[in-house]
Protein backbone atom coordinates (compact mmCIF):
# COMPACT_ATOMS: atom_id res chain seq x y z
CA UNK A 1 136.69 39.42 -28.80
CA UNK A 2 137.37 42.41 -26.72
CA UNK A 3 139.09 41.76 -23.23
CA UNK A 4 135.72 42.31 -21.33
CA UNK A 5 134.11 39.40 -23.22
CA UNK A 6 137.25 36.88 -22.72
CA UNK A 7 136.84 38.33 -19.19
CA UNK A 8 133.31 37.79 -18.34
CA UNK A 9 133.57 33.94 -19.92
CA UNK A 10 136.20 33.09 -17.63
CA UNK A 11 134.18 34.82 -14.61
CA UNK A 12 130.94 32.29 -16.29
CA UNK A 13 132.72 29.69 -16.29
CA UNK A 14 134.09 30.14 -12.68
CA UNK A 15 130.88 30.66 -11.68
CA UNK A 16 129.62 27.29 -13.08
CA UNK A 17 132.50 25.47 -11.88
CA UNK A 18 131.47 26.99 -8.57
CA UNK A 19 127.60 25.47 -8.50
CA UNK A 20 128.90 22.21 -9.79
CA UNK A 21 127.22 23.00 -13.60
CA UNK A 22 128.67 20.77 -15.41
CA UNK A 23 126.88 21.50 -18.83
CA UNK A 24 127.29 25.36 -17.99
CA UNK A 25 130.87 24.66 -18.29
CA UNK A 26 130.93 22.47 -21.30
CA UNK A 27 128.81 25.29 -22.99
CA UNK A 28 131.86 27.81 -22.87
CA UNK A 29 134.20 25.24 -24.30
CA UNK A 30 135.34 25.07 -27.53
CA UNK A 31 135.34 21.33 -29.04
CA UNK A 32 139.13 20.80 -28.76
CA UNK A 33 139.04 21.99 -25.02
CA UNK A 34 142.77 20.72 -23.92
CA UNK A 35 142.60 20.90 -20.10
CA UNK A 36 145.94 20.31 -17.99
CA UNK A 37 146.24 20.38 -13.89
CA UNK A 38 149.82 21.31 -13.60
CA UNK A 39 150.93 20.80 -9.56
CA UNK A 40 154.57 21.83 -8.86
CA UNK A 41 156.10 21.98 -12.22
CA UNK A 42 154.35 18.63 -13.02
CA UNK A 43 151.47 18.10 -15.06
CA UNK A 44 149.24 15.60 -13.02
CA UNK A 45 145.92 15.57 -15.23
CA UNK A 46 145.03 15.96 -19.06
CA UNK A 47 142.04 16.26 -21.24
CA UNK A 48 142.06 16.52 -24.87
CA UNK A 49 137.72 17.39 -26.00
CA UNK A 50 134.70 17.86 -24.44
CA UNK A 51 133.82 14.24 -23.53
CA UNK A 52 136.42 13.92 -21.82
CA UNK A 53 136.61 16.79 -19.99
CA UNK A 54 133.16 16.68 -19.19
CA UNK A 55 133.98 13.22 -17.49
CA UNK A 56 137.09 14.69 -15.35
CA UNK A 57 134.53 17.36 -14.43
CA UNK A 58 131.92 15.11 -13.23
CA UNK A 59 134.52 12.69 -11.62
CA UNK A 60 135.83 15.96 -9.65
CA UNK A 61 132.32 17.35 -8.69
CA UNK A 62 131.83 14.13 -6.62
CA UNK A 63 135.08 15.01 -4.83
CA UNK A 64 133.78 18.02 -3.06
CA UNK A 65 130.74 18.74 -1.47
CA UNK A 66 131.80 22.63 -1.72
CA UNK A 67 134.14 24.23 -3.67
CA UNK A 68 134.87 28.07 -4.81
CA UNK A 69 137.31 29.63 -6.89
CA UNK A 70 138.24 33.28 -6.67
CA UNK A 71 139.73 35.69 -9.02
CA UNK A 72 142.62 37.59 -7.33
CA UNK A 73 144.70 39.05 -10.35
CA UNK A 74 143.69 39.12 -14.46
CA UNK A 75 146.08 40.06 -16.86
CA UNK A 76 147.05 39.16 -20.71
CA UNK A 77 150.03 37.75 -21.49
CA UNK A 78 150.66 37.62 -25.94
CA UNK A 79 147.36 35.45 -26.76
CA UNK A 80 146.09 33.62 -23.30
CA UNK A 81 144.71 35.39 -20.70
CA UNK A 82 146.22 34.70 -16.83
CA UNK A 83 144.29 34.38 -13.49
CA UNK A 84 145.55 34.46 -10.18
CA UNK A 85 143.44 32.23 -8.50
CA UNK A 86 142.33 31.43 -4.72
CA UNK A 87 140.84 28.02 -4.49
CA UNK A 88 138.93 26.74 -1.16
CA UNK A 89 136.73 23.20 -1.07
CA UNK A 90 135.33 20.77 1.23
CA UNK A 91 136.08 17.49 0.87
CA UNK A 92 133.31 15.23 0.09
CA UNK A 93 135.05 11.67 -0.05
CA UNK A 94 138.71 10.71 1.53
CA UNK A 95 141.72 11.19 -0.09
CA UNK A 96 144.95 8.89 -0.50
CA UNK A 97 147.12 11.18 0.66
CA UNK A 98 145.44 11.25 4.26
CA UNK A 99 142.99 14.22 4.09
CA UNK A 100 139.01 13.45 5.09
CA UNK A 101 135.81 13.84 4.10
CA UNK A 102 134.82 17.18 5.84
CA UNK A 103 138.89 18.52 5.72
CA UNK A 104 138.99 22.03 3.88
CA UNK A 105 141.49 22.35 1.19
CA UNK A 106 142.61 25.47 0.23
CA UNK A 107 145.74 26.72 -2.19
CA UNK A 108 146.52 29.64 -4.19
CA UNK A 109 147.66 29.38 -7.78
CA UNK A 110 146.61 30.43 -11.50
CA UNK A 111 144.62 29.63 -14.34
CA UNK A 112 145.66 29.88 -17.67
CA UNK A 113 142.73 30.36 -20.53
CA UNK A 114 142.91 30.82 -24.06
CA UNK A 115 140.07 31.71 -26.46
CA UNK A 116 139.66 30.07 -29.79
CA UNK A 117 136.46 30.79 -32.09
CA UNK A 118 134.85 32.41 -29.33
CA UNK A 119 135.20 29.45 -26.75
CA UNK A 120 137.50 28.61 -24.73
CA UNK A 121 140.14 25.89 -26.15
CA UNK A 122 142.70 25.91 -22.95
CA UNK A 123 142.45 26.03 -19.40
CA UNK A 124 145.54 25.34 -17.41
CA UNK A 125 145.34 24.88 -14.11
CA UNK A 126 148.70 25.62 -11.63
CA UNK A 127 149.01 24.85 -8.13
């Protein structure tokens, strides 16, 4: 795949993870999709396949009642392709750690993607 294909999957599957389409997303994945949410240094959430990752991802719609990811930087580093990453959401239920329903969240970090038989097989998530 040539860098403008890798790039307009990622900017697909942004944009479904954006509406909340859930089986847009899942479409782009490849079978062995291993997903990790990696929050100061620590890794907080993992998926290994589509099942489950389609659960995490319909656990996590639920969570907000808007959400948007922006791409601020793209770049390839050996085979996985970086994105700087501006992430803003409205909270749709409470949180344990004190923020409401209603509360904006917003944090700036990076995605990490990698392409395997022309889907993607690793999304990394930093914040």
């Amino acid at each position: 795949m040539v860098n403008k294909e890798i790039r307009g999957m990622i900017e697909n599957y942004l944009e479904a993870y954006n509406s909340f389409e859930i089986e847009r997303m899942v479409e782009l994945l490849h079978k062995d999709i291993i997903f990790r949410n990696i929050s100061n240094g620590e890794t907080t959430t993992e998926t290994r396949g589509i099942q489950a990752f389609r659960e995490l991802a319909e656990q996590s719609s639920m969570m907000f009642s808007s959400r948007c990811q922006t791409i601020t930087d793209y770049r390839i580093i050996n085979d996985k392709v970086e994105v700087g990453i501006d992430y803003e959401g409205i909270l749709a239920v409470d949180f344990p750690n004190g923020l409401k329903s209603g509360d904006k969240l917003q944090l700036k970090g990076k995605s990490t993607f990698e392409i395997k038989e022309g889907k993607i097989s690793l999304i990394e998530d930093y914040s």
